[in-house]
Protein backbone atom coordinates (compact mmCIF):
# COMPACT_ATOMS: atom_id res chain seq x y z
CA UNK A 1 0.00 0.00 0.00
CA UNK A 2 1.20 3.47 -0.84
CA UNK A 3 0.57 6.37 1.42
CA UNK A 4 3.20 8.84 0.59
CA UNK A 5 4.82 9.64 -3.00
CA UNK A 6 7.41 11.44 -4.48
CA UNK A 7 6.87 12.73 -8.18
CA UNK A 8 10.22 13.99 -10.25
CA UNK A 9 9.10 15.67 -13.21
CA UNK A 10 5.71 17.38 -12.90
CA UNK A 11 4.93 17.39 -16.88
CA UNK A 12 2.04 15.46 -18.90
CA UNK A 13 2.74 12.18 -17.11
CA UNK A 14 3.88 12.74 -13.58
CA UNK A 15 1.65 15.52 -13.42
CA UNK A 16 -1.51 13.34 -14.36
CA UNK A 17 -0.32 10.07 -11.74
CA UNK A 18 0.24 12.65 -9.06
CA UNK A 19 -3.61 14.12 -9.50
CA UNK A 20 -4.04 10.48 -9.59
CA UNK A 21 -2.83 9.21 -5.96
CA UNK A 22 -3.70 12.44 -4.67
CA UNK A 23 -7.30 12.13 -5.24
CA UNK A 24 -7.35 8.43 -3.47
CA UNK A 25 -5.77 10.60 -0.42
CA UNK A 26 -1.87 9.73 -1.09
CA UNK A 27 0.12 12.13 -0.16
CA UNK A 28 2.03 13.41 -2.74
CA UNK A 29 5.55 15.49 -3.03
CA UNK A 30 6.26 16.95 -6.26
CA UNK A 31 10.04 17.82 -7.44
CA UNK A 32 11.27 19.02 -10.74
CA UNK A 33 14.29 21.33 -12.25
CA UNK A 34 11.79 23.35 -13.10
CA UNK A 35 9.81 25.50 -10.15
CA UNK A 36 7.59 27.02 -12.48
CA UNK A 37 6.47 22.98 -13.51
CA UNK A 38 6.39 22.09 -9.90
CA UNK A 39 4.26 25.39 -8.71
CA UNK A 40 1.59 24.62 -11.76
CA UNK A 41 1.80 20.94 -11.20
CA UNK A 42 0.62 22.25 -7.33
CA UNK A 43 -1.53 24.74 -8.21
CA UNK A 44 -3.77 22.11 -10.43
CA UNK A 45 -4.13 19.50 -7.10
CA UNK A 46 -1.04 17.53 -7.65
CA UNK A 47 0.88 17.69 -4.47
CA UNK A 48 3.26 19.34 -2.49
CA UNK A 49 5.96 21.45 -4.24
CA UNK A 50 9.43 19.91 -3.04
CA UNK A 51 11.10 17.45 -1.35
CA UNK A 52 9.23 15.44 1.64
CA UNK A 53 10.68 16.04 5.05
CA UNK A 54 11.11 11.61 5.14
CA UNK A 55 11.56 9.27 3.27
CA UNK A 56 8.53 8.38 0.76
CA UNK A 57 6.66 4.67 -0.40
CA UNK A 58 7.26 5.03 -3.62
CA UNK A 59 9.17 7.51 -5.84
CA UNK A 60 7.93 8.17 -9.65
CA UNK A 61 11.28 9.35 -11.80
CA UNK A 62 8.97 10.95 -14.34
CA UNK A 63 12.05 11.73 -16.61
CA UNK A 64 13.11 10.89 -20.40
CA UNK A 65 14.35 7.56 -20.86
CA UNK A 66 18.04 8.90 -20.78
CA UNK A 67 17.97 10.78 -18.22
CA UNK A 68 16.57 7.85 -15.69
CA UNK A 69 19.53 6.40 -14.41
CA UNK A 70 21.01 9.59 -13.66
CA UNK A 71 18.48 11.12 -11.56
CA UNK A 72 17.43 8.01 -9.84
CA UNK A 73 21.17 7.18 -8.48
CA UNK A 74 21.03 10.95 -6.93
CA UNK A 75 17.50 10.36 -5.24
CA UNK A 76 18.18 7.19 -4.01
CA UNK A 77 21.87 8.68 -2.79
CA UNK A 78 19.59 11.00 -1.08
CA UNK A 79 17.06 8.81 0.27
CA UNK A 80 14.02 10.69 -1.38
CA UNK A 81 12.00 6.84 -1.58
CA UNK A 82 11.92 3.61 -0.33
CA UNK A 83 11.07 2.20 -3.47
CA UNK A 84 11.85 3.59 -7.15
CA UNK A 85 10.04 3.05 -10.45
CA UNK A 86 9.89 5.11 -13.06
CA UNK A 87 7.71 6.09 -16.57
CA UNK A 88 9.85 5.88 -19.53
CA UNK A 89 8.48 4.58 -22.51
CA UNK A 90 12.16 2.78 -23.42
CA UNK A 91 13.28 0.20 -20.85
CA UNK A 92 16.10 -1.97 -21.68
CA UNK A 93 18.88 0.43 -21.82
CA UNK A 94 17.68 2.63 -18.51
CA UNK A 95 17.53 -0.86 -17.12
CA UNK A 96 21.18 -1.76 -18.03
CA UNK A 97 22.35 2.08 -16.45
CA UNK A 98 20.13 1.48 -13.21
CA UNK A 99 21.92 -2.01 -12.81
CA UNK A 100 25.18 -0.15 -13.49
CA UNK A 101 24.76 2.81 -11.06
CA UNK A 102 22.15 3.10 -8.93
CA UNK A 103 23.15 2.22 -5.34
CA UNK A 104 20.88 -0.22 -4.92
CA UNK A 105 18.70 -1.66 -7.90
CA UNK A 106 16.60 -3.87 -5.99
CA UNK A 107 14.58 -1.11 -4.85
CA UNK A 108 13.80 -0.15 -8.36
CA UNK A 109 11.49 -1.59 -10.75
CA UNK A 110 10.82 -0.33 -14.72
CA UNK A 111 7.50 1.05 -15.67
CA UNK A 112 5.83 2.57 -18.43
CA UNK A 113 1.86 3.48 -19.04
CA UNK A 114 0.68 3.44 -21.74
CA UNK A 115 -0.91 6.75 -22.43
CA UNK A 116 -0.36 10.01 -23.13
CA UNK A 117 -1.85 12.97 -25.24
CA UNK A 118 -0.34 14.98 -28.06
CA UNK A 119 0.39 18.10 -25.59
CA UNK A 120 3.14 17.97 -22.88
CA UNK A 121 3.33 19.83 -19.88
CA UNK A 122 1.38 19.99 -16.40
CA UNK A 123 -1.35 21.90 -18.02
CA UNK A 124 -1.95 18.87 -20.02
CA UNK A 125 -2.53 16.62 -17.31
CA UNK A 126 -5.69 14.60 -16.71
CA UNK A 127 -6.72 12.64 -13.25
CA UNK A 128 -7.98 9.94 -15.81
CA UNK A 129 -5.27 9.78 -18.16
CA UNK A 130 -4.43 6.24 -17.16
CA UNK A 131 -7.95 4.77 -16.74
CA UNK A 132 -8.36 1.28 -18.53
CA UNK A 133 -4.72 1.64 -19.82
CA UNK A 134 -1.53 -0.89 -19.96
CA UNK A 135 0.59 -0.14 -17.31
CA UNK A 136 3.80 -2.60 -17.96
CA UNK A 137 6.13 -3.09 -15.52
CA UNK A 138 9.25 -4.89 -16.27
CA UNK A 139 11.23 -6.14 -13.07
CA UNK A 140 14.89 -6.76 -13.72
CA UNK A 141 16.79 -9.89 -12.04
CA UNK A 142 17.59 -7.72 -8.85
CA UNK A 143 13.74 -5.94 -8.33
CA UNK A 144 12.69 -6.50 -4.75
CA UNK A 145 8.61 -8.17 -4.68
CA UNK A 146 8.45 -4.78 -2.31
CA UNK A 147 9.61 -2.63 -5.44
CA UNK A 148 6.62 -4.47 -7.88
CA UNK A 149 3.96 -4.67 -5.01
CA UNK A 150 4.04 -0.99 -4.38
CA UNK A 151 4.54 -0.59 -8.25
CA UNK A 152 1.06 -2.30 -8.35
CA UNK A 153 -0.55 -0.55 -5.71
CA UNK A 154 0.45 2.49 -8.03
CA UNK A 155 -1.19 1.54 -10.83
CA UNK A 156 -4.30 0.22 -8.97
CA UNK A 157 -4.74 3.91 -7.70
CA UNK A 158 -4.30 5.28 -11.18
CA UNK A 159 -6.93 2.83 -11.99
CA UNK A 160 -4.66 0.91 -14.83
CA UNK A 161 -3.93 -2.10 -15.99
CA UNK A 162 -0.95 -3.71 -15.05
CA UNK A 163 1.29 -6.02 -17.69
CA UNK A 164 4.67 -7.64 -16.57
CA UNK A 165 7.29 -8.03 -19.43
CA UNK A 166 10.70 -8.37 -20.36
CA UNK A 167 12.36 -5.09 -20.92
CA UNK A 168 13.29 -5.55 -24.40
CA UNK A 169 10.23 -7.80 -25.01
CA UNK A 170 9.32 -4.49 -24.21
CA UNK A 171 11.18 -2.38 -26.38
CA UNK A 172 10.53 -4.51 -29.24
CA UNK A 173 6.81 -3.80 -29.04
CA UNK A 174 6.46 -0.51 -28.45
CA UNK A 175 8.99 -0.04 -31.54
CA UNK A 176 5.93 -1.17 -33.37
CA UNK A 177 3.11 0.32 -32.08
CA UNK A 178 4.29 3.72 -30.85
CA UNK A 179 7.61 4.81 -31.48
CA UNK A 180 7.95 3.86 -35.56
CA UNK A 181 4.27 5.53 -35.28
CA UNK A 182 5.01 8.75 -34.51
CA UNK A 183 8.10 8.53 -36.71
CA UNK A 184 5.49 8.27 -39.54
CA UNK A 185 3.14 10.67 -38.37
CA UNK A 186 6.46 13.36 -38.72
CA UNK A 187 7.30 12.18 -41.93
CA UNK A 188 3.81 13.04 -43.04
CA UNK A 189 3.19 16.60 -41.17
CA UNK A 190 6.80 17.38 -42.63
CA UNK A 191 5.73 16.82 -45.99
CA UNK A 192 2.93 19.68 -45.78
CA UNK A 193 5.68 21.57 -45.77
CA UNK A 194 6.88 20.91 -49.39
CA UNK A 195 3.23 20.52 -50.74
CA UNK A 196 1.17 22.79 -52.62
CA UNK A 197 0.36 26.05 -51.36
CA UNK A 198 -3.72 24.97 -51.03
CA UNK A 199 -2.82 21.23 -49.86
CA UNK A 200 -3.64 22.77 -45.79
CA UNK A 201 -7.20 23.96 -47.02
CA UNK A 202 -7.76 20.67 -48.53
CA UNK A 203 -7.03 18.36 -45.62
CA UNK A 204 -9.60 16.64 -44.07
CA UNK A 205 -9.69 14.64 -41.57
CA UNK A 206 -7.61 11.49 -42.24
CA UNK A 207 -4.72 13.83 -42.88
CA UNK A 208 -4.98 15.30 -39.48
CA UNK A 209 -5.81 11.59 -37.94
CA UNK A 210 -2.08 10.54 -39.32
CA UNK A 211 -0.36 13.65 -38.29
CA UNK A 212 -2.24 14.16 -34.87
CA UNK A 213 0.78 13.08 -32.49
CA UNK A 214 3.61 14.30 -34.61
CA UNK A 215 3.22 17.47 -32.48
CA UNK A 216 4.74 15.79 -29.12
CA UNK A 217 8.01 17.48 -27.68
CA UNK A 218 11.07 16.93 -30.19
CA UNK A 219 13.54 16.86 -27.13
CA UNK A 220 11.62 14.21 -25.30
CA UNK A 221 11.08 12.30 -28.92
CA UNK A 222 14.74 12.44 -30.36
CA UNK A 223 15.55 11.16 -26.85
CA UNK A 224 13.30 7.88 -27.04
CA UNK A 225 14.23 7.05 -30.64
CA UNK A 226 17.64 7.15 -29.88
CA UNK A 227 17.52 5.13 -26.54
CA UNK A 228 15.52 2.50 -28.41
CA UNK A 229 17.14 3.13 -31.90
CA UNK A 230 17.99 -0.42 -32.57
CA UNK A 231 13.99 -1.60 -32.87
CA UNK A 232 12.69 1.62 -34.71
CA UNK A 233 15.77 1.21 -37.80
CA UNK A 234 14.00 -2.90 -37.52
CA UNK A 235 10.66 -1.39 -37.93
CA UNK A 236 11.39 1.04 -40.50
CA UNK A 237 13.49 -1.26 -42.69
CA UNK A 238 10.55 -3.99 -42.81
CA UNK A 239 7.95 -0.68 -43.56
CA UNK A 240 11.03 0.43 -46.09
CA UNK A 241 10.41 -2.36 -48.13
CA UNK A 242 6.50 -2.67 -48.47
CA UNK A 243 7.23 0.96 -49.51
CA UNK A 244 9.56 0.07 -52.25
CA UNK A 245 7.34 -3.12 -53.25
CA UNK A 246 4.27 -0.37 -53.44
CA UNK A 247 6.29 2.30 -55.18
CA UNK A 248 7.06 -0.07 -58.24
CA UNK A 249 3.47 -0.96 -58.50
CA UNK A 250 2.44 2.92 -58.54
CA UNK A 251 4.74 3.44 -61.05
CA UNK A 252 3.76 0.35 -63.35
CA UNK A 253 0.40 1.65 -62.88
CA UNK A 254 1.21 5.52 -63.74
CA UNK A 255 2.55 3.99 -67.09
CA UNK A 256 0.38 3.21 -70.54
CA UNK A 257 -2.67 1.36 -69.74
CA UNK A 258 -1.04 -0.99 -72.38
CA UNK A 259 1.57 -1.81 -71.07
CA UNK A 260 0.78 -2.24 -66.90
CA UNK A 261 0.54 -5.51 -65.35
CA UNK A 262 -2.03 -6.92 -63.67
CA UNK A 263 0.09 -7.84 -60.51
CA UNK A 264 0.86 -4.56 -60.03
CA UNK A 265 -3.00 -3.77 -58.88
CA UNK A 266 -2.85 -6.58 -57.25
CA UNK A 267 0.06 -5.56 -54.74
CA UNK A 268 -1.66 -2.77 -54.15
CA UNK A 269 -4.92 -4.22 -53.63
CA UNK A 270 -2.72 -6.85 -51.67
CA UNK A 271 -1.34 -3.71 -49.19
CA UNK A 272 -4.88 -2.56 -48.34
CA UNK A 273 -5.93 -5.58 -47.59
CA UNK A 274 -2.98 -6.42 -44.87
CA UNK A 275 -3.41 -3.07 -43.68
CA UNK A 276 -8.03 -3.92 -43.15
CA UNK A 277 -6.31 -7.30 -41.25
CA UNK A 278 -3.71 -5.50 -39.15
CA UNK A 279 -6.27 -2.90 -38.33
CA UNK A 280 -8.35 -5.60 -36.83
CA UNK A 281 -5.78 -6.76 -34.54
CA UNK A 282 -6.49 -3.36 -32.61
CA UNK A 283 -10.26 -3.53 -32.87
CA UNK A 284 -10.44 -6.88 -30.92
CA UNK A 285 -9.21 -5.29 -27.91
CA UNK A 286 -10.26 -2.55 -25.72
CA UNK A 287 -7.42 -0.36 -24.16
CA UNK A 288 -5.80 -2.66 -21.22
CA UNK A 289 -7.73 -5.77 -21.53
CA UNK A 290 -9.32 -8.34 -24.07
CA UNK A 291 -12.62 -7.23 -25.71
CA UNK A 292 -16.12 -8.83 -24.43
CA UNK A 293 -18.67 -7.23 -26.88
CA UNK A 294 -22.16 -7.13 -26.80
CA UNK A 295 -24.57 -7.18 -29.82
CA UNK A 296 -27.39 -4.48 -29.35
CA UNK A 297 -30.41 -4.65 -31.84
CA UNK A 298 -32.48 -1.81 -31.98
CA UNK A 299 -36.05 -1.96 -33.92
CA UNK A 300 -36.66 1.43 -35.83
CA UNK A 301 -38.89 2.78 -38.35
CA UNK A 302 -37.70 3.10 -42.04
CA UNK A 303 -38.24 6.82 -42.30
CA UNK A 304 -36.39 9.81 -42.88
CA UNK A 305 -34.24 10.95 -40.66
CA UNK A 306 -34.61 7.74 -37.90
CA UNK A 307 -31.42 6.30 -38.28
CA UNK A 308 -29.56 9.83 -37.50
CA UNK A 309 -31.48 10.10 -34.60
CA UNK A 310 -30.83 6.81 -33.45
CA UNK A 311 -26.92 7.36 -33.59
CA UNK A 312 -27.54 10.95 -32.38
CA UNK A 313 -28.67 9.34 -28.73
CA UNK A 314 -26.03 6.63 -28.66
CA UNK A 315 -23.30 8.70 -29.39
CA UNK A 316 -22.59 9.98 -25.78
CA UNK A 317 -22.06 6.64 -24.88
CA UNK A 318 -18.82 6.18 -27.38
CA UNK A 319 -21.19 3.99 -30.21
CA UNK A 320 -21.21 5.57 -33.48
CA UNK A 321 -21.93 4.98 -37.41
CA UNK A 322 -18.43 2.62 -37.35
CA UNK A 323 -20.37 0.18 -34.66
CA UNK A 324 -23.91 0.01 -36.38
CA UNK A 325 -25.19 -2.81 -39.11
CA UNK A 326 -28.30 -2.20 -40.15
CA UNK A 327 -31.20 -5.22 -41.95
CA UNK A 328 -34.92 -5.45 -42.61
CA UNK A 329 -36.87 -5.78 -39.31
CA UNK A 330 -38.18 -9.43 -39.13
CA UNK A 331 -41.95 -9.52 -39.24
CA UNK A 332 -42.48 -6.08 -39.37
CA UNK A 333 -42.88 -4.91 -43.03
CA UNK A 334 -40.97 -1.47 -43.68
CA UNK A 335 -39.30 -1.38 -40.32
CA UNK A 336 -35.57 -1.84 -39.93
CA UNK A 337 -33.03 -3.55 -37.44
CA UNK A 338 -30.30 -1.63 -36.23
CA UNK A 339 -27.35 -4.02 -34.84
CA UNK A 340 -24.90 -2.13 -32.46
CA UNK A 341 -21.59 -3.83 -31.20
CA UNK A 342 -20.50 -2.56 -28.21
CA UNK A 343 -18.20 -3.30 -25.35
CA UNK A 344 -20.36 -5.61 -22.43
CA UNK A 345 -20.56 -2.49 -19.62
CA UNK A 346 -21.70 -0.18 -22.55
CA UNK A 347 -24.68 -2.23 -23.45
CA UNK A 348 -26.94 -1.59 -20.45
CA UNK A 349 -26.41 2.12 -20.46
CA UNK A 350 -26.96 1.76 -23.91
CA UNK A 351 -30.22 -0.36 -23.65
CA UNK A 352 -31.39 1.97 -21.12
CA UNK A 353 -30.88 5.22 -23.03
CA UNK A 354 -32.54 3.96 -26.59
CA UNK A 355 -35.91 2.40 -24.48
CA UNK A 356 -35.91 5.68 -22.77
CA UNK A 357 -35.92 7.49 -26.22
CA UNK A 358 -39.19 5.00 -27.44
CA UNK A 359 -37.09 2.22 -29.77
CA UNK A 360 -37.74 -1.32 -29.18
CA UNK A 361 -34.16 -2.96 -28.29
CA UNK A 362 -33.15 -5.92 -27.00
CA UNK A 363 -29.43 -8.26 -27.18
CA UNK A 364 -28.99 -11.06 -30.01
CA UNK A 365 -26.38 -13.19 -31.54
CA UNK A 366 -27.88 -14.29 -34.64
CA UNK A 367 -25.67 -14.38 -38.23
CA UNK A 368 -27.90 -12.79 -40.23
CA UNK A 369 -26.52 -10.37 -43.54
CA UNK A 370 -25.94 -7.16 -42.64
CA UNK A 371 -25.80 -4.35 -44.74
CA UNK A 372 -23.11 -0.99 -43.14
CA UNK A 373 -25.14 1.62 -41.95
């Protein structure tokens, strides 16, 4: 159980665990190397601003990933905690430093959530930033079951979900799914740069979905990509080549209709349909935890405007156009089922709301055709 904290770094992420534990009545001490950070960080709820007058449960080295071994070796020289975990979103080679020079790496245990938001700062930080999120942990040979319990505890007051790993089982993933990510969302945002003078009144909003996070701190950024270089150049160099396989079928394809081949359109049609499969992969799974869906059919009548208003009262609850299949109504001539699938806890809110609004709506599992509404 953790009833004191220490917090080094107050911005987007040490900010938002320290509102956190605070609000489940942990105290929390907040330090940075910047006062102004530390004074907003207080100012919003956070904590204390400085050092506590005693040694702390658990100290939070809210740092970048090179910077980790560093700073924890001085707070544990100074006895700021009794344990030590920190947030970086690299782990392997902080792990190696920490193993190398902190004065005692059994007290320490690697951590990373799982969240974050395309601002930085205190003034970004949200009390529920880690709700329903991963929260991995990844103990090295020396971590004390002290260090991981009150790593846990953490996490249960942050109200995340906790995932033990390997730190460069670690590495290797998040290479994949966030690091080479936001490598690609640059490349694109840099390329507006270079485009037509017009191209920025013409975007719409897939441009700005695949550029949204290539706004995140360039310090903080150049410093994960080079801690966990080794993974990214992996990534990139398997995405280089689907790249190069794509470009020579855009440029058969750009050629005389005469003279393209057929397998060209193919690779392409090939690429799109890897990308439909690998987007799956992510819609199987809630944030945090495996996916338990609910079907949701909904009776409506086939009239103007029903539909919209349908989707207008589900959409506070998170269910939208994306979730909805829509069929003829069984029995009812001119009438039309509306399938919804949701996550399990949404669908009794959601049940609730639409037979408030009038709609017949029940739960089913049948395999009837659906058309996309």
């Amino acid at each position: 159980m953790i009833r004191t904290l220490a917090v080094v770094g107050t911005g987007l992420i040490g900010t938002s665990l320290a509102l956190a534990a605070a609000r489940q009545g942990v105290r929390v001490h907040l330090l940075d190397s910047d006062p102004c950070a530390v004074r907003t960080a207080a100012a919003l709820g956070a904590g204390l601003p400085g050092p506590p007058p005693e040694p702390v449960d658990l100290a939070v080295i809210a740092v970048p990933p090179s910077l980790v071994a560093t700073v924890l070796a001085q707070q544990q020289a100074r006895g700021l905690a009794r344990t030590y975990t920190d947030v970086a979103s690299v782990k392997y080679e902080p792990e190696r430093a920490v193993l190398a020079r902190a004065p005692d790496p059994t007290r320490y245990i690697g951590g990373h959530p799982l969240a974050g938001r395309e601002r930085s700062g205190p003034l970004a930080a949200r009390v529920d930033l880690f709700q329903d999120r991963v929260w991995v942990l990844t103990p090295s040979r020396l971590t004390s079951r002290t260090a991981l319990d009150r790593a846990l505890s953490l996490i249960g007051l942050c109200g995340a979900v906790p995932l033990v790993m390997q730190s460069k089982a670690h590495d290797d993933a998040v290479a994949l799914t966030s690091h080479v990510p936001h490598v690609v969302s640059s490349l694109m945002a840099a390329r507006l740069g270079a485009g037509p003078p017009q191209a920025a009144r013409l975007a719409g909003q897939g441009l700005r979905d695949v550029t949204r996070i290539a706004g995140g701190d360039s310090r903080l950024w150049s410093d994960i990509l080079q801690a966990n270089a080794g993974a990214v150049a992996g990534v990139l160099t398997d995405l280089q080549a689907d790249l190069a396989d794509l470009l020579t079928a855009l440029r058969d394809l750009a050629g005389p209709a005469d003279r393209r081949s057929a397998h060209s359109l193919a690779a392409v049609v090939d690429l799109l349909d890897r990308g439909i499969s690998g987007l799956g992969e992510l819609s199987t799974a809630l944030p945090g935890r495996p996916a338990q869906l609910a079907s949701v059919r909904v009776r409506i009548a086939d009239r103007p405007g029903e539909l919209s208003r349908l989707l207008a009262a589900t959409a506070e609850l998170g269910v939208g156009p994306e979730d909805a299949q829509v069929r003829p109504a069984d029995g009812v001539r001119g009438d039309l089922t509306v399938r919804l699938a949701v996550p399990a806890a949404v669908s009794g809110p959601l049940l609730a709301r639409v037979t408030a609004e009038g709609w017949e709506a029940g739960t089913e599992a049948d395999g009837h055709p659906a058309c996309v509404a």
